[in-house]
PDB file of N, CA and C in Angstrom:
ATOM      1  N   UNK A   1       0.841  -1.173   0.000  1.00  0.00           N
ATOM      2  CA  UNK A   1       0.000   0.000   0.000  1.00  0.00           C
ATOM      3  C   UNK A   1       0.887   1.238   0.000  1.00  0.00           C
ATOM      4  N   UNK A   2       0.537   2.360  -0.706  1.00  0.00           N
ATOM      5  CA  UNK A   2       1.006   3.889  -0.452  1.00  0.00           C
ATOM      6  C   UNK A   2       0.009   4.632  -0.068  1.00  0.00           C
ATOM      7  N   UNK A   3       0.799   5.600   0.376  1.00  0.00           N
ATOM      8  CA  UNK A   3      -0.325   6.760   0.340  1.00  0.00           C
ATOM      9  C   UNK A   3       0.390   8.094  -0.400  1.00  0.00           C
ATOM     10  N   UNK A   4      -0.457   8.720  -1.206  1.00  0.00           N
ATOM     11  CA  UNK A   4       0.491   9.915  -1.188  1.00  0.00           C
ATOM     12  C   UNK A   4      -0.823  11.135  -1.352  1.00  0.00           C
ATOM     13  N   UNK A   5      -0.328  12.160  -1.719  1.00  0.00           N
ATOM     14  CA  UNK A   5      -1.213  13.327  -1.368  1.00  0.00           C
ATOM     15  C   UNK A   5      -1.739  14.039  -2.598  1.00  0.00           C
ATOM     16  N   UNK A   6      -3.023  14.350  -3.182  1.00  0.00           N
ATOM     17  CA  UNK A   6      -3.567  14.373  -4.632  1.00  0.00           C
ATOM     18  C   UNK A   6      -3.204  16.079  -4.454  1.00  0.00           C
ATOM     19  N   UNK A   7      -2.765  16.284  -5.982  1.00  0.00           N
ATOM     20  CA  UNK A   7      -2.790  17.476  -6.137  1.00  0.00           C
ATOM     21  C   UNK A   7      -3.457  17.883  -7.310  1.00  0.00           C
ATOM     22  N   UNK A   8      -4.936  17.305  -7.659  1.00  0.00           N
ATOM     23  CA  UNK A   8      -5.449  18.068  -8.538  1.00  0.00           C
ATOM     24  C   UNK A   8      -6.523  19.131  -8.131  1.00  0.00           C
ATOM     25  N   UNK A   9      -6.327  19.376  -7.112  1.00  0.00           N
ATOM     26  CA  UNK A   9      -7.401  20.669  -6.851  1.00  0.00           C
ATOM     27  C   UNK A   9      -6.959  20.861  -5.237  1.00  0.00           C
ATOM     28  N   UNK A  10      -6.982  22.070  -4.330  1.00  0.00           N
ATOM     29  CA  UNK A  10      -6.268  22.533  -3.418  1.00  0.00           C
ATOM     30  C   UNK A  10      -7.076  21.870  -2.004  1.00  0.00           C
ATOM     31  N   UNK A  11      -7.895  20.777  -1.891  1.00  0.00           N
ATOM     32  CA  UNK A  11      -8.346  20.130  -1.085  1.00  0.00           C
ATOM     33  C   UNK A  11      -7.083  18.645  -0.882  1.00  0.00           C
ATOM     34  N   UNK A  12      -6.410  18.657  -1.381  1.00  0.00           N
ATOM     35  CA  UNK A  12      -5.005  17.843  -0.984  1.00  0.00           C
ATOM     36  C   UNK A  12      -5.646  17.071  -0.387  1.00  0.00           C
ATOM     37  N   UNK A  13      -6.144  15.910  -1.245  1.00  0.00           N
ATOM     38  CA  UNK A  13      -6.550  14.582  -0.212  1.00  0.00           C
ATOM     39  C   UNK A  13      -5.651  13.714   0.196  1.00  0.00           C
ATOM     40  N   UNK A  14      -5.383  13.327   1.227  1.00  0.00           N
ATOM     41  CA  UNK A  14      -4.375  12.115   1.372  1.00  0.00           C
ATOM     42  C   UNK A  14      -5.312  10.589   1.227  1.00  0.00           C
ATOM     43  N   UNK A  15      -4.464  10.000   0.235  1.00  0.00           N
ATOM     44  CA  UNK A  15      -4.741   8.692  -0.238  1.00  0.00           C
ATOM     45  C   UNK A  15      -4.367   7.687  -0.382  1.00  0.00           C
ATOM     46  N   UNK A  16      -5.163   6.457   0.303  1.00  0.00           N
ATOM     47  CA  UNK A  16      -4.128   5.000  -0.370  1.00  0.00           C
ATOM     48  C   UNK A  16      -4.159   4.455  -1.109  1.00  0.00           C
ATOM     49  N   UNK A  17      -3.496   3.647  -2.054  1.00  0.00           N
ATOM     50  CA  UNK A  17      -3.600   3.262  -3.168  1.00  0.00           C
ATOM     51  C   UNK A  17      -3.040   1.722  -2.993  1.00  0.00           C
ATOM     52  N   UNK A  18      -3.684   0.832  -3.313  1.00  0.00           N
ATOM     53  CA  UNK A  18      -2.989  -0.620  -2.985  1.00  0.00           C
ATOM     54  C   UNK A  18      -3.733  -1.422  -4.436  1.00  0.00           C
ATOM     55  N   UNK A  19      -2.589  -2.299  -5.133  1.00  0.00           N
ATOM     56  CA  UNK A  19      -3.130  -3.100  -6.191  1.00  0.00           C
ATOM     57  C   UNK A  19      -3.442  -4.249  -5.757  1.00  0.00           C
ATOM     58  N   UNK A  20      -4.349  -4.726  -6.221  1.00  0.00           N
ATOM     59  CA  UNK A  20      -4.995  -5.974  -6.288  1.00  0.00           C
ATOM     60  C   UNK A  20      -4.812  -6.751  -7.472  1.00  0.00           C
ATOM     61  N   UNK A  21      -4.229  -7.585  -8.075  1.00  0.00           N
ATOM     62  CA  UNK A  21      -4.484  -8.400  -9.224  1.00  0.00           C
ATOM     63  C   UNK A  21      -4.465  -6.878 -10.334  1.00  0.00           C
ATOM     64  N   UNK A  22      -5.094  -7.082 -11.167  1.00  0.00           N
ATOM     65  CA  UNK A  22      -4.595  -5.942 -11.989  1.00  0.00           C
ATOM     66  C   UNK A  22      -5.750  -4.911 -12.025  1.00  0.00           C
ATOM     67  N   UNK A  23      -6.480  -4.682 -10.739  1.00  0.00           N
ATOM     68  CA  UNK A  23      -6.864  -3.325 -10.537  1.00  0.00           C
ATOM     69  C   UNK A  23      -6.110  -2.580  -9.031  1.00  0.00           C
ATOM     70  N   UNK A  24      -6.740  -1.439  -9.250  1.00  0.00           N
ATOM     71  CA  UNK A  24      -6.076  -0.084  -8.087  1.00  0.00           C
ATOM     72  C   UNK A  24      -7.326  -0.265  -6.736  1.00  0.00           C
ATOM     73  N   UNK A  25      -7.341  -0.250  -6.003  1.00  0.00           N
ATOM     74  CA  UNK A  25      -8.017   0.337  -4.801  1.00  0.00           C
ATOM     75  C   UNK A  25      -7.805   1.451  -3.959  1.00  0.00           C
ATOM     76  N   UNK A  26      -8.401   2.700  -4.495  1.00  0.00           N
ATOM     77  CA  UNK A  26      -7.802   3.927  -3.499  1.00  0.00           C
ATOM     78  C   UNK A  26      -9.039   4.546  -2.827  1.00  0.00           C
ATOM     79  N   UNK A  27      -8.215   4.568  -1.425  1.00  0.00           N
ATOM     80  CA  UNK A  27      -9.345   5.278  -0.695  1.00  0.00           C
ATOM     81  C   UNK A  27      -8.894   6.457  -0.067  1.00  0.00           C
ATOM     82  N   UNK A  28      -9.764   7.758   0.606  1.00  0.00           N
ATOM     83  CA  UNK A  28      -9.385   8.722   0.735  1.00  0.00           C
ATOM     84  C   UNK A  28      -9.888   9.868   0.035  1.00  0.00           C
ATOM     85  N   UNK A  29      -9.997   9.123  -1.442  1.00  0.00           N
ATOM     86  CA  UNK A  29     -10.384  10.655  -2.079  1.00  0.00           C
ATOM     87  C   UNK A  29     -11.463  10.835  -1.884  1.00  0.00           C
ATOM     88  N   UNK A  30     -11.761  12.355  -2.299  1.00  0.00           N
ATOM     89  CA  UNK A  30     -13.242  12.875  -2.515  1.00  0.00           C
ATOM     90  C   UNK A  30     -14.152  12.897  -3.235  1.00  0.00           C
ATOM     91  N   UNK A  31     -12.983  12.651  -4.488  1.00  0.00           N
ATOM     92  CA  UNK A  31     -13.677  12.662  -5.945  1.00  0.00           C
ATOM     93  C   UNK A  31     -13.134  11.892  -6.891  1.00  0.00           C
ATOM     94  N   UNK A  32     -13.649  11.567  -8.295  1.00  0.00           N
ATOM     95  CA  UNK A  32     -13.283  10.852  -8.845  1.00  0.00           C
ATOM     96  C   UNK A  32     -11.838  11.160 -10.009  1.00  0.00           C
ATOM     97  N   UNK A  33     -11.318  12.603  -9.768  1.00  0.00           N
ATOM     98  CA  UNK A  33     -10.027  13.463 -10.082  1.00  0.00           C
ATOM     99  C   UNK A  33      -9.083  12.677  -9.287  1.00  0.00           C
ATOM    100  N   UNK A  34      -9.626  12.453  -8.139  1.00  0.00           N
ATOM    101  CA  UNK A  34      -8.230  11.839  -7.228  1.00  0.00           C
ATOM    102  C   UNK A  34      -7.822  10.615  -7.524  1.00  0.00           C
ATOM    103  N   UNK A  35      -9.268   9.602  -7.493  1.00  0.00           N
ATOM    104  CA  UNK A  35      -8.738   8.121  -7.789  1.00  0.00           C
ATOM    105  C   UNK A  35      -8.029   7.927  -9.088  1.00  0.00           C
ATOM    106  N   UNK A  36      -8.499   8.808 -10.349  1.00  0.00           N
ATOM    107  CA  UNK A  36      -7.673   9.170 -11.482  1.00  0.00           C
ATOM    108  C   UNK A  36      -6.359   8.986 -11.478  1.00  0.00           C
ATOM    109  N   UNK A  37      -5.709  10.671 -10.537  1.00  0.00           N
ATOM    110  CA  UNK A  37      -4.496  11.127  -9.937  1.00  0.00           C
ATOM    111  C   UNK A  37      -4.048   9.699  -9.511  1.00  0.00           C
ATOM    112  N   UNK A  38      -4.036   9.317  -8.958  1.00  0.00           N
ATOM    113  CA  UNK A  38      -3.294   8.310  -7.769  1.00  0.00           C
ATOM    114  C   UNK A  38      -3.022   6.800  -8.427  1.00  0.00           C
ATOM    115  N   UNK A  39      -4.051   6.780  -9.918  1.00  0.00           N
ATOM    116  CA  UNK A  39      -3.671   5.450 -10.444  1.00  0.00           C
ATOM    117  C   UNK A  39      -2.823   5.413 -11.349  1.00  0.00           C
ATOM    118  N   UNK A  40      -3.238   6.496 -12.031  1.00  0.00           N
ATOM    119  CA  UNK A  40      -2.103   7.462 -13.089  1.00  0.00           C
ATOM    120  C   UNK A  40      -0.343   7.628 -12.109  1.00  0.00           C
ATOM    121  N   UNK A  41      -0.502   8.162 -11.016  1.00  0.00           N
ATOM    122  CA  UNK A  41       0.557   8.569 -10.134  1.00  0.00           C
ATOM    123  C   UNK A  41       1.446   7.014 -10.085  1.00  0.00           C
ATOM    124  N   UNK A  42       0.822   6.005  -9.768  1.00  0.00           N
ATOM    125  CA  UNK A  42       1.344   4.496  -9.870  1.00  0.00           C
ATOM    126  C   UNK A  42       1.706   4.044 -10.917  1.00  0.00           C
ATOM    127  N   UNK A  43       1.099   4.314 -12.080  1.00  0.00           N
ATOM    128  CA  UNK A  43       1.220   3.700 -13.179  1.00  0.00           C
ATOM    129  C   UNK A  43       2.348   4.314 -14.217  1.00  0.00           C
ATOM    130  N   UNK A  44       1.883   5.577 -14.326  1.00  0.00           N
ATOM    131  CA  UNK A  44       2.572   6.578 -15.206  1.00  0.00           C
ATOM    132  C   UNK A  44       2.870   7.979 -14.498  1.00  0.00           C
ATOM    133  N   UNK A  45       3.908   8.011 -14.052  1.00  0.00           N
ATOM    134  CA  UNK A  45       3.471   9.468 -12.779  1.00  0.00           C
ATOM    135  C   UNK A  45       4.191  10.574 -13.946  1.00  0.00           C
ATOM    136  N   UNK A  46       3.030  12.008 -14.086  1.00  0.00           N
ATOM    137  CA  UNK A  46       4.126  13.040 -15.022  1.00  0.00           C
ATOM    138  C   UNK A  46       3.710  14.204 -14.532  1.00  0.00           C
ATOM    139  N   UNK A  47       4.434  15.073 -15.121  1.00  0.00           N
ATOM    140  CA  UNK A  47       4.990  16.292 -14.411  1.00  0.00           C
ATOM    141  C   UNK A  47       5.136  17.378 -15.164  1.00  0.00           C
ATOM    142  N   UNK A  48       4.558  18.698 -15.257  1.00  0.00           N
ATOM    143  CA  UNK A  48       5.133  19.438 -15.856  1.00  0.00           C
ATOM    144  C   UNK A  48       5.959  20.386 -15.690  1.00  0.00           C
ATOM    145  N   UNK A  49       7.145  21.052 -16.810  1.00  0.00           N
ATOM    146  CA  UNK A  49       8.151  21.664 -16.197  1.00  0.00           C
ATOM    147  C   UNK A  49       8.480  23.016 -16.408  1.00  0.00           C
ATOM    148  N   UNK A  50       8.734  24.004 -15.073  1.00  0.00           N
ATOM    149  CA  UNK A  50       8.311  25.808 -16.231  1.00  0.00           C
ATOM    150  C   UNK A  50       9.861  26.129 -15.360  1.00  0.00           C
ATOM    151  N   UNK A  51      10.244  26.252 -15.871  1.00  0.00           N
ATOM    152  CA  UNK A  51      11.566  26.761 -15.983  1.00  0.00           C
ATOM    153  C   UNK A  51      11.952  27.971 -16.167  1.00  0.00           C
ATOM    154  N   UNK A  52      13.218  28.753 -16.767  1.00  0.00           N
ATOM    155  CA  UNK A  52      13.653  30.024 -17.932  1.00  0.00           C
ATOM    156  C   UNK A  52      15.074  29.833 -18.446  1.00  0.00           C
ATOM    157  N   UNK A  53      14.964  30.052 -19.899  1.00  0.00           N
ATOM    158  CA  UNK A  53      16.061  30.230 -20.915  1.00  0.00           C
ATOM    159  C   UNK A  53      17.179  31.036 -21.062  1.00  0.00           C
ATOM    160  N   UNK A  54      18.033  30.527 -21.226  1.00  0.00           N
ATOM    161  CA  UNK A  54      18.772  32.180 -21.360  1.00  0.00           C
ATOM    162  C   UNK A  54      18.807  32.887 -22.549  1.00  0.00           C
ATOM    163  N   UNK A  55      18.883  33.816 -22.709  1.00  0.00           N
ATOM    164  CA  UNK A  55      18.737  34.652 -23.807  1.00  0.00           C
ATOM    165  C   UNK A  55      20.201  35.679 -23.942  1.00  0.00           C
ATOM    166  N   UNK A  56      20.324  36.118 -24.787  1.00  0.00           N
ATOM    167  CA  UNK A  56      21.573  36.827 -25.489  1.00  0.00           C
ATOM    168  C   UNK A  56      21.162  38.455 -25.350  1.00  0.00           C
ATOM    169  N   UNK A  57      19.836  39.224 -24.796  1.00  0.00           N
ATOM    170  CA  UNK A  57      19.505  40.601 -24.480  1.00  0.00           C
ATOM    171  C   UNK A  57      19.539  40.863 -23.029  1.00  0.00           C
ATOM    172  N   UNK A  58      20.912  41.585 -23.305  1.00  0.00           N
ATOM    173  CA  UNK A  58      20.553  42.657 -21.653  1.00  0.00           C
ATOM    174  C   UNK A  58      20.145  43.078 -20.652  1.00  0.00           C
ATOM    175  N   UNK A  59      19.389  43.503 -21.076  1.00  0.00           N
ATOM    176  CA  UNK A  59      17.896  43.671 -20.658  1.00  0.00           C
ATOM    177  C   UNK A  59      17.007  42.524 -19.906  1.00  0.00           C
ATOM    178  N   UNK A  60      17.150  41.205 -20.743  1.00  0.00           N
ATOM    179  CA  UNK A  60      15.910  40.343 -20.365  1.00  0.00           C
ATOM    180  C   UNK A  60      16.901  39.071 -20.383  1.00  0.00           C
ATOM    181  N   UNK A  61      17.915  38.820 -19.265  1.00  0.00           N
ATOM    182  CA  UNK A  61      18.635  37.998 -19.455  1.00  0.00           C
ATOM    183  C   UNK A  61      18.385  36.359 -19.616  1.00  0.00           C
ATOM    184  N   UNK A  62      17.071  36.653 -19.078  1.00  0.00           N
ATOM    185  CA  UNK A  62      16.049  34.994 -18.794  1.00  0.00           C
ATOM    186  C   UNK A  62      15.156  35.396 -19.251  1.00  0.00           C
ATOM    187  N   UNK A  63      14.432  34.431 -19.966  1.00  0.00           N
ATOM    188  CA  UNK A  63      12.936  34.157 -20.730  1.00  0.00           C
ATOM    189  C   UNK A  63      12.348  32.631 -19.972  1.00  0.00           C
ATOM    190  N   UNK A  64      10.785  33.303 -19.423  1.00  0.00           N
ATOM    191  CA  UNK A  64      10.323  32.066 -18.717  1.00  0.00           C
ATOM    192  C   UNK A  64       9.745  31.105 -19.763  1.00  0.00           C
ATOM    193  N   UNK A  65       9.542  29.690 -19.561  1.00  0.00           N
ATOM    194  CA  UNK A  65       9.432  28.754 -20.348  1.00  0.00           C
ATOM    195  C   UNK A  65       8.331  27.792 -19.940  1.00  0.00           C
ATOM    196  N   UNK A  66       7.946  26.847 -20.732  1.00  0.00           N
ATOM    197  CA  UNK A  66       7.272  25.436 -19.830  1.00  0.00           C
ATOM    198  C   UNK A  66       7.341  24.725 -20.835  1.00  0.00           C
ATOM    199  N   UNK A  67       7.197  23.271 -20.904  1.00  0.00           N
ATOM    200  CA  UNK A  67       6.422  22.348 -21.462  1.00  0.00           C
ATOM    201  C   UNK A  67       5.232  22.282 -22.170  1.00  0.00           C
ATOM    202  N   UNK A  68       4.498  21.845 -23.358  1.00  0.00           N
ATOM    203  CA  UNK A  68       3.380  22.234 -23.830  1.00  0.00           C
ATOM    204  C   UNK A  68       2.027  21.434 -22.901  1.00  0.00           C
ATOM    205  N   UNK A  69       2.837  20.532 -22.713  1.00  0.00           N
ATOM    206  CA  UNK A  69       2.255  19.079 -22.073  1.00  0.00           C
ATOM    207  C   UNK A  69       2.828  18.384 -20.822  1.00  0.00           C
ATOM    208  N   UNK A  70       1.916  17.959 -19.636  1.00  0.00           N
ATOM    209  CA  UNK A  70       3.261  16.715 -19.131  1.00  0.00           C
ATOM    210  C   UNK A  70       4.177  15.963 -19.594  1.00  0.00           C
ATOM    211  N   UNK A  71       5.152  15.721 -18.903  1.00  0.00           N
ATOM    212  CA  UNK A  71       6.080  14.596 -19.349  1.00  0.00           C
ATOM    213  C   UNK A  71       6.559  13.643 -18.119  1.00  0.00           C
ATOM    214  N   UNK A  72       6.899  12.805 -18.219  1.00  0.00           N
ATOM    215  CA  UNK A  72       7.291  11.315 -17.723  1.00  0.00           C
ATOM    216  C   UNK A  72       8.244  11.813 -16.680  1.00  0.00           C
ATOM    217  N   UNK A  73       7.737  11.828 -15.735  1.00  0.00           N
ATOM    218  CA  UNK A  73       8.196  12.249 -14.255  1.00  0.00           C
ATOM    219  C   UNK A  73       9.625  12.032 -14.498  1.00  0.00           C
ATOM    220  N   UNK A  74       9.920  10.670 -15.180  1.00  0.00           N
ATOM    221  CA  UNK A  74      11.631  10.145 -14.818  1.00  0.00           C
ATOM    222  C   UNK A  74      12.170  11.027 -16.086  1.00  0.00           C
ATOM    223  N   UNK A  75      12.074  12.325 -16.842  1.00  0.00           N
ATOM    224  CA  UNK A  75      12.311  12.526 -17.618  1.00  0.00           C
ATOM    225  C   UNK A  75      12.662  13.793 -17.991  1.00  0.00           C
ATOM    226  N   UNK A  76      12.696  14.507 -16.669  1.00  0.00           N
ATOM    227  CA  UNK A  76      12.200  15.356 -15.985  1.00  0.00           C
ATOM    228  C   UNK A  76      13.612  16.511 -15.640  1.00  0.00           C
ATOM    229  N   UNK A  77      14.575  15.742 -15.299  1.00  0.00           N
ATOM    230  CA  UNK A  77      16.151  16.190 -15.627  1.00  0.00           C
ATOM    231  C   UNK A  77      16.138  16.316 -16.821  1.00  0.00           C
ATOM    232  N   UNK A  78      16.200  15.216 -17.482  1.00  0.00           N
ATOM    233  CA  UNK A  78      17.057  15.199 -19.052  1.00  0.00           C
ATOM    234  C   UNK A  78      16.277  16.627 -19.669  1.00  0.00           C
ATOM    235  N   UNK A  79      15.413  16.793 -19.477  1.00  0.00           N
ATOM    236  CA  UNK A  79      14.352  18.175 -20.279  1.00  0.00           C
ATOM    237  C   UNK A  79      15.150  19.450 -19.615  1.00  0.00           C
ATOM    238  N   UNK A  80      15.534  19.483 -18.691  1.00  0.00           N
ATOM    239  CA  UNK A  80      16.042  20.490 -17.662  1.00  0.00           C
ATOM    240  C   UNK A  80      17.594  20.688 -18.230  1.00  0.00           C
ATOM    241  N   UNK A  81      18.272  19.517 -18.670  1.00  0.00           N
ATOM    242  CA  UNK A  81      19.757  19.451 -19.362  1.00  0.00           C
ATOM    243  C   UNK A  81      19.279  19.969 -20.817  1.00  0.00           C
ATOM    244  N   UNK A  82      18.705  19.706 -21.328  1.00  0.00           N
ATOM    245  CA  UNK A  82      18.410  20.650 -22.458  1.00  0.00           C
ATOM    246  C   UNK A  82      18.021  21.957 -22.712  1.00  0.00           C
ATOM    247  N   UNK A  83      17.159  22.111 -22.059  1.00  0.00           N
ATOM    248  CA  UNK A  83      17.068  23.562 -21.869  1.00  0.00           C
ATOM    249  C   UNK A  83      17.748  24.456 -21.582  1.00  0.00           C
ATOM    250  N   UNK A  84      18.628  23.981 -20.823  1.00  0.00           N
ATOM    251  CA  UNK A  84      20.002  24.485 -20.708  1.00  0.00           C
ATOM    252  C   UNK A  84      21.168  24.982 -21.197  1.00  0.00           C
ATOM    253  N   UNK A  85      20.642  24.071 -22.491  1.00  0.00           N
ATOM    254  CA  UNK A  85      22.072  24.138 -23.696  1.00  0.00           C
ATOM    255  C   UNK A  85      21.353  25.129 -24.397  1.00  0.00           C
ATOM    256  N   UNK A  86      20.328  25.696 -24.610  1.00  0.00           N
ATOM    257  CA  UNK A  86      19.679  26.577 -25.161  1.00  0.00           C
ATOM    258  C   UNK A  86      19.813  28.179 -24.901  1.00  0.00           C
ATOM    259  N   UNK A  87      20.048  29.148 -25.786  1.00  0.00           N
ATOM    260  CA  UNK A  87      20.060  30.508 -25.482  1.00  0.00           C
ATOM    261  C   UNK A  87      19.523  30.852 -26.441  1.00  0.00           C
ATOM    262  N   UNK A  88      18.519  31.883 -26.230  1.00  0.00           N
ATOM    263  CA  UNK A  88      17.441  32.400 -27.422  1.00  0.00           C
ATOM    264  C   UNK A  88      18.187  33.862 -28.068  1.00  0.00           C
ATOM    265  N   UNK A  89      18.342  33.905 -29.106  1.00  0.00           N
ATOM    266  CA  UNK A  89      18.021  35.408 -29.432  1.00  0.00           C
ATOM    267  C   UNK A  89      17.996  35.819 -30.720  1.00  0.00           C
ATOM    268  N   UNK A  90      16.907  35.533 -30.183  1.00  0.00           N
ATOM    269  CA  UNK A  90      15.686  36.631 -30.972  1.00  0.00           C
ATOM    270  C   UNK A  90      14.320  36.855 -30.675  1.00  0.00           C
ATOM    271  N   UNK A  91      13.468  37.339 -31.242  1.00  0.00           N
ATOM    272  CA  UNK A  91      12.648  38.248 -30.030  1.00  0.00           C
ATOM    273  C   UNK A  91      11.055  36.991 -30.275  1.00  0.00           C
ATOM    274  N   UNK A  92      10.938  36.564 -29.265  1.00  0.00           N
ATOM    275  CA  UNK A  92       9.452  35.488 -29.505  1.00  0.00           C
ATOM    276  C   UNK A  92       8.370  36.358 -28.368  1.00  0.00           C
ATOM    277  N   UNK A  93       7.197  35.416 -28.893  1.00  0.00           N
ATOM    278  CA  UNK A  93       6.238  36.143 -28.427  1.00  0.00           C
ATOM    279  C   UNK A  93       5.644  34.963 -27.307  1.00  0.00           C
ATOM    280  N   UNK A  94       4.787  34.948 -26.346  1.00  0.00           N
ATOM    281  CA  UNK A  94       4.087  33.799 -25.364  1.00  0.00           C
ATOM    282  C   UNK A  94       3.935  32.736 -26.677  1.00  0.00           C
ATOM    283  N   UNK A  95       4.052  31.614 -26.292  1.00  0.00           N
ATOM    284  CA  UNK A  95       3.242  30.633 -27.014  1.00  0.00           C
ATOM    285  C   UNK A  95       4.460  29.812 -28.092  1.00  0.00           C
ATOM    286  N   UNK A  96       5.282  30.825 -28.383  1.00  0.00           N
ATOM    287  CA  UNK A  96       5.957  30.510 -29.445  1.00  0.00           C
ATOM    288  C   UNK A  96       7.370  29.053 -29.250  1.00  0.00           C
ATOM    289  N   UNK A  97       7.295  28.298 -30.010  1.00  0.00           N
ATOM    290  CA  UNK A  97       8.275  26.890 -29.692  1.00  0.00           C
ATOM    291  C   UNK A  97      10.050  27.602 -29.435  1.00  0.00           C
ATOM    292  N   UNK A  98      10.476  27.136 -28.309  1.00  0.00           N
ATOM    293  CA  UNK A  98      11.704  27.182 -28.132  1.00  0.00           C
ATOM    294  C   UNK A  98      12.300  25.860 -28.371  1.00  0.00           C
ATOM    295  N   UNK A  99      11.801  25.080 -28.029  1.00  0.00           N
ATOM    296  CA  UNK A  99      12.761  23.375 -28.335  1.00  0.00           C
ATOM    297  C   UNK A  99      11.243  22.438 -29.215  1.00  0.00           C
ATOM    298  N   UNK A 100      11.733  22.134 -30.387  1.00  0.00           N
ATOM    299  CA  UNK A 100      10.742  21.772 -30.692  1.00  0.00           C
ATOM    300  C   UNK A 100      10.626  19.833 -30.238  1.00  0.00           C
ATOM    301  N   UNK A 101       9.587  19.411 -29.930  1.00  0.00           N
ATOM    302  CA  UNK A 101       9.495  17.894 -29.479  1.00  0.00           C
ATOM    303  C   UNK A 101      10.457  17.744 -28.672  1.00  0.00           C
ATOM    304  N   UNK A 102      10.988  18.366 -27.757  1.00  0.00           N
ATOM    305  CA  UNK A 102      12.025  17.817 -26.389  1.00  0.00           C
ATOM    306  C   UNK A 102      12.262  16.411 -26.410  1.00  0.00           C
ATOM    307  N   UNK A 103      13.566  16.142 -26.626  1.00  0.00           N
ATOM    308  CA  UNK A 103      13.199  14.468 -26.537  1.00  0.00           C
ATOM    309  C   UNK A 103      13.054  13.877 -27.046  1.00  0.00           C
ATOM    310  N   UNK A 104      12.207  14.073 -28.339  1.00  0.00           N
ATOM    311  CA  UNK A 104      11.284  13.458 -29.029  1.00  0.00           C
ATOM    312  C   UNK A 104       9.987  12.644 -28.439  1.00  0.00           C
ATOM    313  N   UNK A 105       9.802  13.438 -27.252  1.00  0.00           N
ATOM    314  CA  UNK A 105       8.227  13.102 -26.285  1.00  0.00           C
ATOM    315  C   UNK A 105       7.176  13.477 -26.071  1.00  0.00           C
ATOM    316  N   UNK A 106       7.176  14.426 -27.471  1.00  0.00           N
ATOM    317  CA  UNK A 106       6.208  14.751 -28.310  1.00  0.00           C
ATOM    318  C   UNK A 106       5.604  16.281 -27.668  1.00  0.00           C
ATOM    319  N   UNK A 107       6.417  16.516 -26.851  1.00  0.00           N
ATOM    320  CA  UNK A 107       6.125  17.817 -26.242  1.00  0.00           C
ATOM    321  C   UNK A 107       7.409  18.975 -26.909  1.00  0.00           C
ATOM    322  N   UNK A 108       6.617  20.764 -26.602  1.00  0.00           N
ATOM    323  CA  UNK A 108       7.425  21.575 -27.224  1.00  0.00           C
ATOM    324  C   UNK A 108       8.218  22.385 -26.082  1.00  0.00           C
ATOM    325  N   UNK A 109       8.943  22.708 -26.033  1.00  0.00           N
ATOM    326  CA  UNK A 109       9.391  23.861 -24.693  1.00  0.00           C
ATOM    327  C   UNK A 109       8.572  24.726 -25.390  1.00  0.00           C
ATOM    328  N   UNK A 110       7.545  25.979 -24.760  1.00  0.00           N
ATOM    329  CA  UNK A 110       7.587  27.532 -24.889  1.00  0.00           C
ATOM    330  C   UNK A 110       7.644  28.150 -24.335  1.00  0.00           C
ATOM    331  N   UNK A 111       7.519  29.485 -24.772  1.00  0.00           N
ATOM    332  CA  UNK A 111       8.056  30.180 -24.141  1.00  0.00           C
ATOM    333  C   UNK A 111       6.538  30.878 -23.556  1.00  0.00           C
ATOM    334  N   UNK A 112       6.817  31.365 -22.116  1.00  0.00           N
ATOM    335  CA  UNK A 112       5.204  31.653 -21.550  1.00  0.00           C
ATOM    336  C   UNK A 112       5.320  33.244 -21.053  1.00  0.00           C
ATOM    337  N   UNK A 113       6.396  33.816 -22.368  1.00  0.00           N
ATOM    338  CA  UNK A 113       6.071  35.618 -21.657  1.00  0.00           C
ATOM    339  C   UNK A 113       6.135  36.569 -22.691  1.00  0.00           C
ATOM    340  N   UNK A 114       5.753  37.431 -22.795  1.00  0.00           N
ATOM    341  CA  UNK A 114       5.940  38.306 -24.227  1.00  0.00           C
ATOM    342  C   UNK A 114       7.404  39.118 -23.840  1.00  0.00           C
ATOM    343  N   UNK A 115       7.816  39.188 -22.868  1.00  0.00           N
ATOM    344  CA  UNK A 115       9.056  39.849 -22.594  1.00  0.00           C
ATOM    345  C   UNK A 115       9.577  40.033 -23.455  1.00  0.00           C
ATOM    346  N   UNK A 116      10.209  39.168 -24.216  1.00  0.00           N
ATOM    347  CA  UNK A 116      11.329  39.802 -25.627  1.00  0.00           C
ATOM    348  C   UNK A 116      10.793  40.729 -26.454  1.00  0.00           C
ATOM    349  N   UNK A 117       9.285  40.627 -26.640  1.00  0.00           N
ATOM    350  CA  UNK A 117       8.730  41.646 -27.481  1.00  0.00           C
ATOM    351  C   UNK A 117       9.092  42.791 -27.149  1.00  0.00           C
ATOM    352  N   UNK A 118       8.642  43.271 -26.169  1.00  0.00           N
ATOM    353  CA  UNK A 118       8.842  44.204 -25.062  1.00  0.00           C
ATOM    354  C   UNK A 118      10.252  45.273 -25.533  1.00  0.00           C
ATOM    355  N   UNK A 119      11.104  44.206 -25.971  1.00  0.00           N
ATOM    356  CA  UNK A 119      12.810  44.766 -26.543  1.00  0.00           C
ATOM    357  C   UNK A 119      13.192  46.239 -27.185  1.00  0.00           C
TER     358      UNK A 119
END
């Protein structure tokens, strides 16, 4: 059995989760978001990641970033080592792809600020 603590809405249920043969049994939650959370959390646990870039302007030495999508909890560094190797410059707008398919895990880095516009 585990327990761990749902974070899809700010009522933080604490929950257990114990397999049986090849279903989940979780108790604790409130709702049916949690038992979701917690089987997903066992099965496939992911994460999303908002970070910032560096950039080559003065001015705006970091550009904030995220993921388009979750990604694979264990996967979670390696996205963080990439982003890393990255320095932007030139001027993007919210929304716009900084790393395209990270990984190849089918997710984009973007960028989540108009700041460079701003330039």
């Amino acid at each position: 059995m585990s327990t761990i603590v749902c974070i899809t809405c700010p009522r933080g249920c604490t929950m257990n989760i114990e397999k049986a043969g090849s279903d989940w049994t979780v108790t604790g939650n409130a709702c049916r978001r949690g038992r979701d959370f917690a089987i997903a959390e066992m099965t496939d646990p992911r994460r999303t990641v908002c970070t910032t870039v560096r950039t080559t302007f003065k001015s705006a030495p970091a550009l904030p970033c995220r993921v388009s999508a979750d990604i694979p909890k264990d996967k979670m560094f390696d996205v963080m080592k990439e982003i890393s190797k990255v320095t932007v410059s030139k001027q993007l707008n919210r929304g716009d792809v900084i790393i395209k398919d990270v990984l190849g895990l089918g997710v984009d880095v973007i960028a989540t600020s108009d700041l460079l516009t701003q330039l």
